[in-house]
Protein backbone atom coordinates (compact mmCIF):
# COMPACT_ATOMS: atom_id res chain seq x y z
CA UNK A 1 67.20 130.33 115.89
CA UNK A 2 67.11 127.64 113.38
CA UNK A 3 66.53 128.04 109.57
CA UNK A 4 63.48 126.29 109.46
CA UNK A 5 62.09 128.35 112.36
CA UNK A 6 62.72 131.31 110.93
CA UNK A 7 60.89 130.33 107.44
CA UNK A 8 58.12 128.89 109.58
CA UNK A 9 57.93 132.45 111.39
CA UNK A 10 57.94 134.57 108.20
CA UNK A 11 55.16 132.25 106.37
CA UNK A 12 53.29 132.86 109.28
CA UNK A 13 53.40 136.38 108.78
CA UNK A 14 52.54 136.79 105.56
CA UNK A 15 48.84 137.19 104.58
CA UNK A 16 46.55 134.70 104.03
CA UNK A 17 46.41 133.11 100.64
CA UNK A 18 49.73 134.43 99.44
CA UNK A 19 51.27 132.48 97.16
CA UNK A 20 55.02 133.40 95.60
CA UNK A 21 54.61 131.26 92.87
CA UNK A 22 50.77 133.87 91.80
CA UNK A 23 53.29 136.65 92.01
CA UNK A 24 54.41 138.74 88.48
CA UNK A 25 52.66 136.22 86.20
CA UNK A 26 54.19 135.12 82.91
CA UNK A 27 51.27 137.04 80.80
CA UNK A 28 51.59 140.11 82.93
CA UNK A 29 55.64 140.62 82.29
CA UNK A 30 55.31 139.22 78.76
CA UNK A 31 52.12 141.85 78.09
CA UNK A 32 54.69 144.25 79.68
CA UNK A 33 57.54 143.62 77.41
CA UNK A 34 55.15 143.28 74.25
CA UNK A 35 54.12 147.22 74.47
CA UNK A 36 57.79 148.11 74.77
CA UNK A 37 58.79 149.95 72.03
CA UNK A 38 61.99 148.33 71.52
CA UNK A 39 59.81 145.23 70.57
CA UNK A 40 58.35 146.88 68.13
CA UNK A 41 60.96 148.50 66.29
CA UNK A 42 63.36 145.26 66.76
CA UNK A 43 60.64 143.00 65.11
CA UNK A 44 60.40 145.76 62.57
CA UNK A 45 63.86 145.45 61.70
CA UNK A 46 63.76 141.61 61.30
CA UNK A 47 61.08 141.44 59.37
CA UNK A 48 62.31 144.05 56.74
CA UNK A 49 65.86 142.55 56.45
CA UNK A 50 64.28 139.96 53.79
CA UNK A 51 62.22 142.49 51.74
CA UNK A 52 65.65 144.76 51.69
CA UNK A 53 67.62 141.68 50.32
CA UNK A 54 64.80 140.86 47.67
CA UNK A 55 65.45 144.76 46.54
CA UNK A 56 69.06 144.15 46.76
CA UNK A 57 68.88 141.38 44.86
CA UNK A 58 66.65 142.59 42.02
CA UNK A 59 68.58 146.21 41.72
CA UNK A 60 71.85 144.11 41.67
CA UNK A 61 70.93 141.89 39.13
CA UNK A 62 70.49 138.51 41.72
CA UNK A 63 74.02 137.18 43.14
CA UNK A 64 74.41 134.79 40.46
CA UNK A 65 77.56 135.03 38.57
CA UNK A 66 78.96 137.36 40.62
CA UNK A 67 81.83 135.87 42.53
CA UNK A 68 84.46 138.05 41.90
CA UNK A 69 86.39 135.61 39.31
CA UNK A 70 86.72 133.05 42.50
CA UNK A 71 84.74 129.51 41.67
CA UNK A 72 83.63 128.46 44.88
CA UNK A 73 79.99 128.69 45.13
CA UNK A 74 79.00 129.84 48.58
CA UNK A 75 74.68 129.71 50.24
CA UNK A 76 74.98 133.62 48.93
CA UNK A 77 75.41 132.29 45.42
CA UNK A 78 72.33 130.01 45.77
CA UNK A 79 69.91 132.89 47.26
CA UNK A 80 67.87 133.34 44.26
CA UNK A 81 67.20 129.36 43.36
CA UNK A 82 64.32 129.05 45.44
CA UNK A 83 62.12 130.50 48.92
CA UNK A 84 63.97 128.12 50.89
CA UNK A 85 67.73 129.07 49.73
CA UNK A 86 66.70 132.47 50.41
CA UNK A 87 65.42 131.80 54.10
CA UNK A 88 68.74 130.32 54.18
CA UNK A 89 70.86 132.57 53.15
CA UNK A 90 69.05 135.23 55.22
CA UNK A 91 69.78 133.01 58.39
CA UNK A 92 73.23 133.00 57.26
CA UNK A 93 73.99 136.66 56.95
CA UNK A 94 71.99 137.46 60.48
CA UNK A 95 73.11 134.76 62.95
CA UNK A 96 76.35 136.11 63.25
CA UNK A 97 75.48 139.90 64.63
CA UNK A 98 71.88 140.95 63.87
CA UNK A 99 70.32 137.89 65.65
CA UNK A 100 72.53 138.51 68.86
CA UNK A 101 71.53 142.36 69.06
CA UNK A 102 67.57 141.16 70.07
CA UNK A 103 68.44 138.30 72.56
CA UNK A 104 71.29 140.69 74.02
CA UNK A 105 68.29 143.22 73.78
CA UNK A 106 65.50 141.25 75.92
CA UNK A 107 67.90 139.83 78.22
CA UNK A 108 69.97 142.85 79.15
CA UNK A 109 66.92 145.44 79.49
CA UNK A 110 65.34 143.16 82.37
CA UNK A 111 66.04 144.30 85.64
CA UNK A 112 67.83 146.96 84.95
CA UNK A 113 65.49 148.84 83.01
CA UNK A 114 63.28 148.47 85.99
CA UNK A 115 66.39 149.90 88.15
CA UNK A 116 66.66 152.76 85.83
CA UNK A 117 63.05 153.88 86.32
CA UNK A 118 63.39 153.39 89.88
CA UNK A 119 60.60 150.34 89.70
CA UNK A 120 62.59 147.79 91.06
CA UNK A 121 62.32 148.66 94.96
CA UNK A 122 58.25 148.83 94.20
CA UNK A 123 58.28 145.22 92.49
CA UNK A 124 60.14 144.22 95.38
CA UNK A 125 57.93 144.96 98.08
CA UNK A 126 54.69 144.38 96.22
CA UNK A 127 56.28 141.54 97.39
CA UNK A 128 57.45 139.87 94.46
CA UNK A 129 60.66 137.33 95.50
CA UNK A 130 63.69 138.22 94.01
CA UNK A 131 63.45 134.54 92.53
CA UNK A 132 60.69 134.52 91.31
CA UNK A 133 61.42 138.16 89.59
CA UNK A 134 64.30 136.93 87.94
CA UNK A 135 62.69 133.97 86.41
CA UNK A 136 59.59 135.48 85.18
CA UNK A 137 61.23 138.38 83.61
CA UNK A 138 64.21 135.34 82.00
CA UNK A 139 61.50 133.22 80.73
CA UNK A 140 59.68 136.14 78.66
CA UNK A 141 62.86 137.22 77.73
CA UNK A 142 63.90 134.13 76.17
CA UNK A 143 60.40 133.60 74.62
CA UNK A 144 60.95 137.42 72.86
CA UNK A 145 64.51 136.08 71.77
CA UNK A 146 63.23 133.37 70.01
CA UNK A 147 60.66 134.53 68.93
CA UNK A 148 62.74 137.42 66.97
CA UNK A 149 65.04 134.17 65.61
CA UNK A 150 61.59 132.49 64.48
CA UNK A 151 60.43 135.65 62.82
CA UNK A 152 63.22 136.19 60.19
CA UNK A 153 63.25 132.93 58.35
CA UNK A 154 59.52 132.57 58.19
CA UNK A 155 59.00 136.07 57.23
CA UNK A 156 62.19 135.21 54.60
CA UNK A 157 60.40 131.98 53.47
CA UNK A 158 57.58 133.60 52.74
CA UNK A 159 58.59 136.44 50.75
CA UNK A 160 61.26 134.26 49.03
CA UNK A 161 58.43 131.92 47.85
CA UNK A 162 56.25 134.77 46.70
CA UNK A 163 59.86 136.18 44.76
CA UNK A 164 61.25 132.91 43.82
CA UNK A 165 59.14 129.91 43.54
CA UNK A 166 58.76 126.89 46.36
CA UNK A 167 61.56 124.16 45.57
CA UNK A 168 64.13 121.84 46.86
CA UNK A 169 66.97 123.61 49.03
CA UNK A 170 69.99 124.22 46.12
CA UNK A 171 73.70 123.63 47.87
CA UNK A 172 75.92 125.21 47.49
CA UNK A 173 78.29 121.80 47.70
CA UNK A 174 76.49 120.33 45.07
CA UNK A 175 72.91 118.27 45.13
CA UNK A 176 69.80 119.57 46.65
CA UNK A 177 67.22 118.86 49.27
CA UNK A 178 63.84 117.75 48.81
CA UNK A 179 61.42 120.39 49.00
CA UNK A 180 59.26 118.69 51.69
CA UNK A 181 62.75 118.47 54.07
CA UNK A 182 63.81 121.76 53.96
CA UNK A 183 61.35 123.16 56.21
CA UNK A 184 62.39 120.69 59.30
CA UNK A 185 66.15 121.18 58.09
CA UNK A 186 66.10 125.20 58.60
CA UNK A 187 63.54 124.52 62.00
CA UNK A 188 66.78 122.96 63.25
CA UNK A 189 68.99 125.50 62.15
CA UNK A 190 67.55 127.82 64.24
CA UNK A 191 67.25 125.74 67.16
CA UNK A 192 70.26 125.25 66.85
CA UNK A 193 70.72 129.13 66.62
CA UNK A 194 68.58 129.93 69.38
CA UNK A 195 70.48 127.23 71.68
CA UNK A 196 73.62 128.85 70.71
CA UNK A 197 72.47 132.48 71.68
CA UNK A 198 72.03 131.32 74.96
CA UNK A 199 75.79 132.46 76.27
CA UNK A 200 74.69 136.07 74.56
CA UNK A 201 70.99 135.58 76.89
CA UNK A 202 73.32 134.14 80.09
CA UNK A 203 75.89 136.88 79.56
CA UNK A 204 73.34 140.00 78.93
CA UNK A 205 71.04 138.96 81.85
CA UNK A 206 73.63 138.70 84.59
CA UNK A 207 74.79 142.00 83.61
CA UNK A 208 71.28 143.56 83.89
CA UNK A 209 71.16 142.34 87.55
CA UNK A 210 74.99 143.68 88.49
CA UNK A 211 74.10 147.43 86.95
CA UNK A 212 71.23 149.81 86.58
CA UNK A 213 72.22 151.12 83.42
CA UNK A 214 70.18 148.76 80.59
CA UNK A 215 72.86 150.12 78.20
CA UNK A 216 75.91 148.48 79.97
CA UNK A 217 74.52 145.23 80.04
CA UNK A 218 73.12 145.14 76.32
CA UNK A 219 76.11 147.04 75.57
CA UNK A 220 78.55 144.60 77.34
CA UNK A 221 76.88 141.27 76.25
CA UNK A 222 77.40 142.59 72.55
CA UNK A 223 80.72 143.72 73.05
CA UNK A 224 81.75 140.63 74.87
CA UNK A 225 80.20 138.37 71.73
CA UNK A 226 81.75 140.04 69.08
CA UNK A 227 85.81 139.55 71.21
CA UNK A 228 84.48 135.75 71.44
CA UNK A 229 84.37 136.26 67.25
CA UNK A 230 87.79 138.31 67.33
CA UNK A 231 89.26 135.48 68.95
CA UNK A 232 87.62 132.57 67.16
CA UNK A 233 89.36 134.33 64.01
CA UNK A 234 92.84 133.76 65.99
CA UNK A 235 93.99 130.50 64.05
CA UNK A 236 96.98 130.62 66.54
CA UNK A 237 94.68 129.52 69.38
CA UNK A 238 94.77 126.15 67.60
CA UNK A 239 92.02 123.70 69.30
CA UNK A 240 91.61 126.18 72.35
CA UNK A 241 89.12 127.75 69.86
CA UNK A 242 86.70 124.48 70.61
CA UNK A 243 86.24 126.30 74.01
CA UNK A 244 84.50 129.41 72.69
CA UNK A 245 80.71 130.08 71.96
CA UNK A 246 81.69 131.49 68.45
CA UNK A 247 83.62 128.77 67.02
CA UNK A 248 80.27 126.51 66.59
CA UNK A 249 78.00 129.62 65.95
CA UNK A 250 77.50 128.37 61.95
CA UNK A 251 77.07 124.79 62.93
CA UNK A 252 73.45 124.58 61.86
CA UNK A 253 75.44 124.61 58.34
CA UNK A 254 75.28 121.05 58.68
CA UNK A 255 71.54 120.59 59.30
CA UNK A 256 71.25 121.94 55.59
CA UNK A 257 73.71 118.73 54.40
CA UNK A 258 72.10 115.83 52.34
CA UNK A 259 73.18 113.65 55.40
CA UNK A 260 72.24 115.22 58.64
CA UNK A 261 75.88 115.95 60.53
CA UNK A 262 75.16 116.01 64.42
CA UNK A 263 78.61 116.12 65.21
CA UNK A 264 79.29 120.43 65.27
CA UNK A 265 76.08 121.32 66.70
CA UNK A 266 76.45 118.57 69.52
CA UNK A 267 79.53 120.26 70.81
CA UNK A 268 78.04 123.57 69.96
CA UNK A 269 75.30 123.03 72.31
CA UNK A 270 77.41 121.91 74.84
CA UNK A 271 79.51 124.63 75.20
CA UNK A 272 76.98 127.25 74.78
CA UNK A 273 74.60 125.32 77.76
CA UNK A 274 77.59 125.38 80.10
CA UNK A 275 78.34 128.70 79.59
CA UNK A 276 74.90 129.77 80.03
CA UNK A 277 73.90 127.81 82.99
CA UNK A 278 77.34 129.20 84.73
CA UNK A 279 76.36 132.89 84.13
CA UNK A 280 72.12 131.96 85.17
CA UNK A 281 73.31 130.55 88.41
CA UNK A 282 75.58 133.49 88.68
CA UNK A 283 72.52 135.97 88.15
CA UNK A 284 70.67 133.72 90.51
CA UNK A 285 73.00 133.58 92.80
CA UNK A 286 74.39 137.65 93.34
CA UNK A 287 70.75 139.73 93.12
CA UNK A 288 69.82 138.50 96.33
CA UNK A 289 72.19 139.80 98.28
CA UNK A 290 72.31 142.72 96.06
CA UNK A 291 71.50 145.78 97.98
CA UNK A 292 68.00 147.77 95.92
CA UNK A 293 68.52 151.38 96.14
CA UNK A 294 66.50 152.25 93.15
């Protein structure tokens, strides 16, 4: 029997007005994740991390001046000088670990947090295609990741205006940005952060459809990001370092220069798509033939 008689013979068999594409809307799995607790407590934690650094600042005295005797001054230095140096500098000091933890987070806890409570089999047969399951529950997921990325800076522009005045971007290689640029200049940065994330989302989400254990694949997509930053820190590599995710991970750097560098977040993007689109197809690809037991 040919392929297309076979799909001819199982669309005639399924009931009438059935449509794969109605099945687990976007609203549905996105209401879903929204009342997770997880999303509550990992917005929580991003939206605090500026009002901790205000406190840190103002028990510590502000980071001016204190540079350890060194004289380079670094975005940390510059924190104080206005809302939008301290959006920046709370960008900088989260994109390297706390911003991976929620995108490893919403993409790893997919499918098999629905394995773990023995769900998945259910969804399955409700029926909801295994296709159409995996892309509802990767398009939410994504939404929820950048969303978290999007909550920091505007929460830290916010309270950094309220602490320390609206005014031009201070750098810390000398000049400043206009005041009306900087918000575009740090909407790039992290979409430029969010686009980089995407090995973390590629890496987390194919484990969550290989285990059942949502802990492994958060677990392993963290662990497997932070040995992509041990070995970025291996000078020895030489240029072989181009090839990893980390190596381009502060990039956006350069959306905060008086002339707008393109060059490091270009290749940035590049490798991080490729990656991510390798490890998609590779979800894609293995859960259908995956045998459901729970």
């Amino acid at each position: 029997m040919s392929t297309a008689t076979k799909a001819r013979e199982v669309a005639a068999e399924t009931a009438p007005g059935y449509r794969a594409s109605r099945t687990l809307p976007l609203r549905v799995e996105a209401l879903r994740q929204w009342r997770r607790r997880r999303t509550l407590v990992m917005g929580g934690v991003l939206a605090a991390l500026p009002f901790i650094m205000i406190i840190a600042f103002a028990v510590g005295g502000g980071p001016d001046g204190r540079r350890g005797g060194g004289n380079r001054i670094t975005l940390i230095d510059t924190a104080t000088a206005s809302g939008a140096n301290f959006a920046a500098t709370c960008l900088f000091v989260s994109a390297g670990f706390l911003l991976v933890v929620p995108v490893a987070l919403f993409c790893g806890d997919t499918v098999a947090s629905e394995a773990s409570w023995s769900s998945l089999r259910y969804l399955l047969a409700s029926p909801v295609p295994r296709a159409r399951l995996l892309w509802s529950k990767l398009v939410v997921a994504l939404g929820f990741s950048l969303a978290a990325m999007v909550l920091l800076p505007v929460v830290a522009l916010a309270a950094g205006t309220v602490a320390y005045g609206w005014g031009p971007l201070k750098l810390p290689t000398g000049g400043a940005l206009a005041a009306g640029d900087t918000v575009p200049r740090l909407a790039l940065a992290v979409a430029f952060v969010f686009v980089s994330q995407l090995v973390t989302a590629g890496l987390a989400f194919w484990l969550s459809t290989r285990t059942d254990a949502p802990l492994g694949a958060v677990g392993g997509a963290v662990g497997l990001t932070i040995v992509g930053n041990v070995l970025d820190a291996v000078t020895a590599l030489g240029s072989w370092r181009e090839f990893l995710p980390a190596h381009w991970q502060f990039a956006w750097a350069d959306a905060l220069q008086p002339q707008l560098e393109w060059g490091g977040m270009a290749k940035g993007a590049v490798v991080s798509v490729s990656y991510a689109l390798v490890l998609f197809a590779l979800a894609f690809r293995g859960f259908p033939r995956k045998d459901i037991v729970s």
